[in-house]
C-alpha atoms as a PDB file:
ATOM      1  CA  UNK A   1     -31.386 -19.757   6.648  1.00  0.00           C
ATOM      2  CA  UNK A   2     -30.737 -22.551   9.242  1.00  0.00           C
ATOM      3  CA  UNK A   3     -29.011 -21.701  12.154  1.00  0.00           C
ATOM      4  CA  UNK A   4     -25.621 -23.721  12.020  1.00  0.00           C
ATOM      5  CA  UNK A   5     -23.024 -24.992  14.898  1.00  0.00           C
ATOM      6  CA  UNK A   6     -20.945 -22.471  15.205  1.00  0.00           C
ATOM      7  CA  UNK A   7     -18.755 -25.111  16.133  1.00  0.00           C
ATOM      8  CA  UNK A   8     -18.437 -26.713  12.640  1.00  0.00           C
ATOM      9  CA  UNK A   9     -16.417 -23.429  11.345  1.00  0.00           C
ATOM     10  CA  UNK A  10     -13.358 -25.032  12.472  1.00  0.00           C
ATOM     11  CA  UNK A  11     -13.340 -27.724  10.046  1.00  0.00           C
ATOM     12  CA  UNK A  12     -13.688 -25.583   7.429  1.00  0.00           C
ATOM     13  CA  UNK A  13     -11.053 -24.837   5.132  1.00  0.00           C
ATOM     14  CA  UNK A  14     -10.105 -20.798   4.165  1.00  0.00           C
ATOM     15  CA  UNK A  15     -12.326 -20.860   0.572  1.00  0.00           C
ATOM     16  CA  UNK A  16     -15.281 -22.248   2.243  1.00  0.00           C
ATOM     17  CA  UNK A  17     -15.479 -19.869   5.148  1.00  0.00           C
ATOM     18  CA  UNK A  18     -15.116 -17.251   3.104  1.00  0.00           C
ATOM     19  CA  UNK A  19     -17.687 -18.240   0.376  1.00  0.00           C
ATOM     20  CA  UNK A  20     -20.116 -18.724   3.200  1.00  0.00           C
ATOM     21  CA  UNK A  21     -18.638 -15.032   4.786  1.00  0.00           C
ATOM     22  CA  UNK A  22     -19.748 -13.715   1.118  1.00  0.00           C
ATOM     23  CA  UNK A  23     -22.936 -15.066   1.370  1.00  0.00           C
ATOM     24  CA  UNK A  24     -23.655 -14.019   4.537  1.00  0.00           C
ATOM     25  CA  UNK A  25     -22.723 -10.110   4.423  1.00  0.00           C
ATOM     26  CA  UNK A  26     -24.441 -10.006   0.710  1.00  0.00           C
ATOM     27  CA  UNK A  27     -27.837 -11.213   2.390  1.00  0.00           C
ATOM     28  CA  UNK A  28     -27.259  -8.771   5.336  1.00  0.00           C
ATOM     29  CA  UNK A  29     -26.890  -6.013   2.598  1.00  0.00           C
ATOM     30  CA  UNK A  30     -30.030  -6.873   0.875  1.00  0.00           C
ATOM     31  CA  UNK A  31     -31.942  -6.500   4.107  1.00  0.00           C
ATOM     32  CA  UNK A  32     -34.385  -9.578   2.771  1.00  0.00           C
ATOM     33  CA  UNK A  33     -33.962 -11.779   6.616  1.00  0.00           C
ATOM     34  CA  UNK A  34     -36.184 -10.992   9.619  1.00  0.00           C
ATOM     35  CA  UNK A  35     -34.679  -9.376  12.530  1.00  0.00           C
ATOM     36  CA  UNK A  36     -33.743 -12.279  14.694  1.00  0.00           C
ATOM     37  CA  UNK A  37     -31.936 -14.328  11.399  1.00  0.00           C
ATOM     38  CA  UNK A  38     -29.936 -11.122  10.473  1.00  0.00           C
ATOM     39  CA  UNK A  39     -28.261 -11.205  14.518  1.00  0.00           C
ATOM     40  CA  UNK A  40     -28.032 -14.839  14.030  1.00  0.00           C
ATOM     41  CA  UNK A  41     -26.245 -14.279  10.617  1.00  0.00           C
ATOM     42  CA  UNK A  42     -23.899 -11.827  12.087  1.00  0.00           C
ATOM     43  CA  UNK A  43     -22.616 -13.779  14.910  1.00  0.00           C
ATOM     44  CA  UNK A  44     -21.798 -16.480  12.178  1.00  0.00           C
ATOM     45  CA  UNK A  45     -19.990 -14.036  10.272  1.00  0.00           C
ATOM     46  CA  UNK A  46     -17.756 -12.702  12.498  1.00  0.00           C
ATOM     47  CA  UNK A  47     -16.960 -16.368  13.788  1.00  0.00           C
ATOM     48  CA  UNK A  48     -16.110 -17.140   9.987  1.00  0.00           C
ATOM     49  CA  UNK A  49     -14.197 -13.742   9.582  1.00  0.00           C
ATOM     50  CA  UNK A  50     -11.875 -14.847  12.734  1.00  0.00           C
ATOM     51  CA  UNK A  51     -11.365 -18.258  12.252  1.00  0.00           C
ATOM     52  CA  UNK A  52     -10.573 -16.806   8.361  1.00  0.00           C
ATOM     53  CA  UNK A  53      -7.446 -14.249  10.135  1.00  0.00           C
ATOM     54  CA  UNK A  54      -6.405 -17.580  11.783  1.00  0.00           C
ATOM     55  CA  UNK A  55      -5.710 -19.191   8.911  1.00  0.00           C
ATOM     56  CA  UNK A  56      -4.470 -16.729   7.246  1.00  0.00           C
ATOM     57  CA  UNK A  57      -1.994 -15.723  10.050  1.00  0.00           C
ATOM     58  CA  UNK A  58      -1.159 -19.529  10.025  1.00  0.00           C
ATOM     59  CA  UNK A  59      -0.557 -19.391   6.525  1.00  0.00           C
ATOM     60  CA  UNK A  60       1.943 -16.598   6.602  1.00  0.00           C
ATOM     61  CA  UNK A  61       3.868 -18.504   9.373  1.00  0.00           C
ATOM     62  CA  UNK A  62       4.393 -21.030   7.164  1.00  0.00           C
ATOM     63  CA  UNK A  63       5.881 -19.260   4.016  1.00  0.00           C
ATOM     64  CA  UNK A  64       9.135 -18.474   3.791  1.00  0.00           C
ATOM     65  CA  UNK A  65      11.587 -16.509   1.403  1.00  0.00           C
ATOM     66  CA  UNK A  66      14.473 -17.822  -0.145  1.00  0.00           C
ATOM     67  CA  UNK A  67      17.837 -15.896   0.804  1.00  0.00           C
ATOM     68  CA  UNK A  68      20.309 -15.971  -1.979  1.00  0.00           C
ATOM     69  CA  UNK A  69      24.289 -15.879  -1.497  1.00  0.00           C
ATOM     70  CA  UNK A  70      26.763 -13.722  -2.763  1.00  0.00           C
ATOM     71  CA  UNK A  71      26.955 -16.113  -5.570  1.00  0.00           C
ATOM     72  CA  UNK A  72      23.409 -15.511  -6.560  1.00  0.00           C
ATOM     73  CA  UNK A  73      22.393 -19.096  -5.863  1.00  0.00           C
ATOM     74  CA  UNK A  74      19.782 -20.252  -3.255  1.00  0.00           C
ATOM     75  CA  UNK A  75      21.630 -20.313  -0.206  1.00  0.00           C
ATOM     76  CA  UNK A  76      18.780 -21.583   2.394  1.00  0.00           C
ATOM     77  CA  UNK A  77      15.042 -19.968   3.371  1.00  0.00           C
ATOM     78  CA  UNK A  78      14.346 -17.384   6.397  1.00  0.00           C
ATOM     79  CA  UNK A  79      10.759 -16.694   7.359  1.00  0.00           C
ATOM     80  CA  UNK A  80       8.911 -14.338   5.306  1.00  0.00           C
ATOM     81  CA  UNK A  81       9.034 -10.480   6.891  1.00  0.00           C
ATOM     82  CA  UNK A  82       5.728  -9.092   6.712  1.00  0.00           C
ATOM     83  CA  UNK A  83       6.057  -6.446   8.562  1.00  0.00           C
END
């Protein structure tokens, strides 16, 4: 596995940092990369798996619910409580 930039992980959108996340703890599991690779690996991951919770946090900022009005119709959108 070639080292990459960790500073490329920003341009990558959610499903891609993920699908390389995937790839990265499966090969970690197997135990099949030297010593060296495997820290390398891991560093990469967990720079994937944060800039992942960042978009995902970014994501929830972004929805919102719709609030209905006594009438039952739409009356206007809050942010979404995820708490």
């Amino acid at each position: 596995m070639t080292a990459k930039p960790a500073n490329d992980i920003a341009s990558l959108k959610f499903e891609q940092a993920m699908a390389e996340l995937e790839s990265i703890v499966s090969r970690l599991e197997r135990g099949d990369i030297p010593l060296e690779e495997s820290i390398t690996a891991y560093e990469r991951g967990e720079a994937l798996k944060k800039h992942c919770d960042q978009l995902l946090k970014s994501a929830e900022m972004r929805i919102e619910k719709i609030t209905l009005g006594p009438d039952g119709k739409p009356k206007g959108t809050e942010p979404l409580d995820v708490g």
